[in-house]
C-alpha atoms as a PDB file:
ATOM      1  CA  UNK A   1     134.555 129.681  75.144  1.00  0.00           C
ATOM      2  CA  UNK A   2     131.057 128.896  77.341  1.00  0.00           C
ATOM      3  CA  UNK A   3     130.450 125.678  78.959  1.00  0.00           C
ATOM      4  CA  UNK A   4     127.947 123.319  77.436  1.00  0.00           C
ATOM      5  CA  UNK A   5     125.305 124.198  79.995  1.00  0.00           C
ATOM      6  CA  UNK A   6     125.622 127.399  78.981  1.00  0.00           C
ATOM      7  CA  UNK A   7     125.160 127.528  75.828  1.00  0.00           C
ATOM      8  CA  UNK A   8     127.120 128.048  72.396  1.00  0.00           C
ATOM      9  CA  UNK A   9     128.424 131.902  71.997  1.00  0.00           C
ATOM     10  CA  UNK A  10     127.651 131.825  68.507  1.00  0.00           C
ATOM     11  CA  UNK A  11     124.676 129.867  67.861  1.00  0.00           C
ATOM     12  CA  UNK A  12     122.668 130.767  70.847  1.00  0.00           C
ATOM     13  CA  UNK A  13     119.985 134.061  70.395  1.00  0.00           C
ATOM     14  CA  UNK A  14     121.212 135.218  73.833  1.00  0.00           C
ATOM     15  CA  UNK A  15     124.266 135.834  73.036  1.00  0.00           C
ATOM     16  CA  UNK A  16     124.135 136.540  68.920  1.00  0.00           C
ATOM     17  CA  UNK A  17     124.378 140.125  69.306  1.00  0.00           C
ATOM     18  CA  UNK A  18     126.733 140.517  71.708  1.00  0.00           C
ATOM     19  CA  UNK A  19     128.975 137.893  69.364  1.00  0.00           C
ATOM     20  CA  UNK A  20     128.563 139.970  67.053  1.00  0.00           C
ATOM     21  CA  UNK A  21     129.124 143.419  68.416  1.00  0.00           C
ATOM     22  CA  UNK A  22     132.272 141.462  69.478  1.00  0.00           C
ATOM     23  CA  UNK A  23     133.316 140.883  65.906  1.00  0.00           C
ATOM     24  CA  UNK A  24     132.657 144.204  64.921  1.00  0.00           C
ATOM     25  CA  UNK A  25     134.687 145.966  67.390  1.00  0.00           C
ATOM     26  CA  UNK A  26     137.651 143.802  65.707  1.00  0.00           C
ATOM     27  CA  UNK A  27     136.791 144.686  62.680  1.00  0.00           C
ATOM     28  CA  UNK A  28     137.180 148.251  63.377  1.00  0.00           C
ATOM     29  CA  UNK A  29     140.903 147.955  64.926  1.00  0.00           C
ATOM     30  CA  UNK A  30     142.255 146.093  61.758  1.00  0.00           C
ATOM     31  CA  UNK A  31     144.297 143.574  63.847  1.00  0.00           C
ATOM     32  CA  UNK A  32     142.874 140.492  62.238  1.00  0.00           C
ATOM     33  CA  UNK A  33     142.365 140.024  58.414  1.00  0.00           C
ATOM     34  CA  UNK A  34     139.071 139.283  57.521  1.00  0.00           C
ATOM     35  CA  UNK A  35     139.960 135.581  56.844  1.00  0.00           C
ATOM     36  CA  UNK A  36     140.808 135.379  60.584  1.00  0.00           C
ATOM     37  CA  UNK A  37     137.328 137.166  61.301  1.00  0.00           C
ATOM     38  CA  UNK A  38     135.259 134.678  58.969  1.00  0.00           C
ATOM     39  CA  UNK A  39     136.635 131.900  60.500  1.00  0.00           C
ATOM     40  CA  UNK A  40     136.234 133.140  64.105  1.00  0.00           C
ATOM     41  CA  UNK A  41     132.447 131.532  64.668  1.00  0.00           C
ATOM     42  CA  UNK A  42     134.013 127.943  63.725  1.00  0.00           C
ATOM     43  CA  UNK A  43     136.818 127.944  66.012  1.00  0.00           C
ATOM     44  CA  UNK A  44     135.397 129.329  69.122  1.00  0.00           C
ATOM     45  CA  UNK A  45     131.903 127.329  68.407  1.00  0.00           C
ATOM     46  CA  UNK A  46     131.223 125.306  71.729  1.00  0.00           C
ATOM     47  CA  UNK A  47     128.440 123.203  70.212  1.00  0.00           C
ATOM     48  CA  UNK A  48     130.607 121.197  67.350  1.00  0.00           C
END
């Protein structure tokens, strides 16, 4: 998770893509369900 300052991971343009490509990468490995994956932006979300 990013500081405050910083800026929210998921919400922020700087850092949308790279989120993403993130979330993609896990989504090729099939550790997580997709539930998990769906769910991922809320829980990691600095700005909520």
């Amino acid at each position: 998770m990013t500081a405050v300052d910083e800026g929210c991971i998921v919400h922020d343009r700087k850092y949308l893509s790279k989120f993403h490509g993130a979330i993609n990468q896990l989504r090729r490995t099939n550790q997580f369900n997709r539930f998990t994956l769906k769910l991922l932006p809320k829980r990691c979300c600095s700005c909520q």
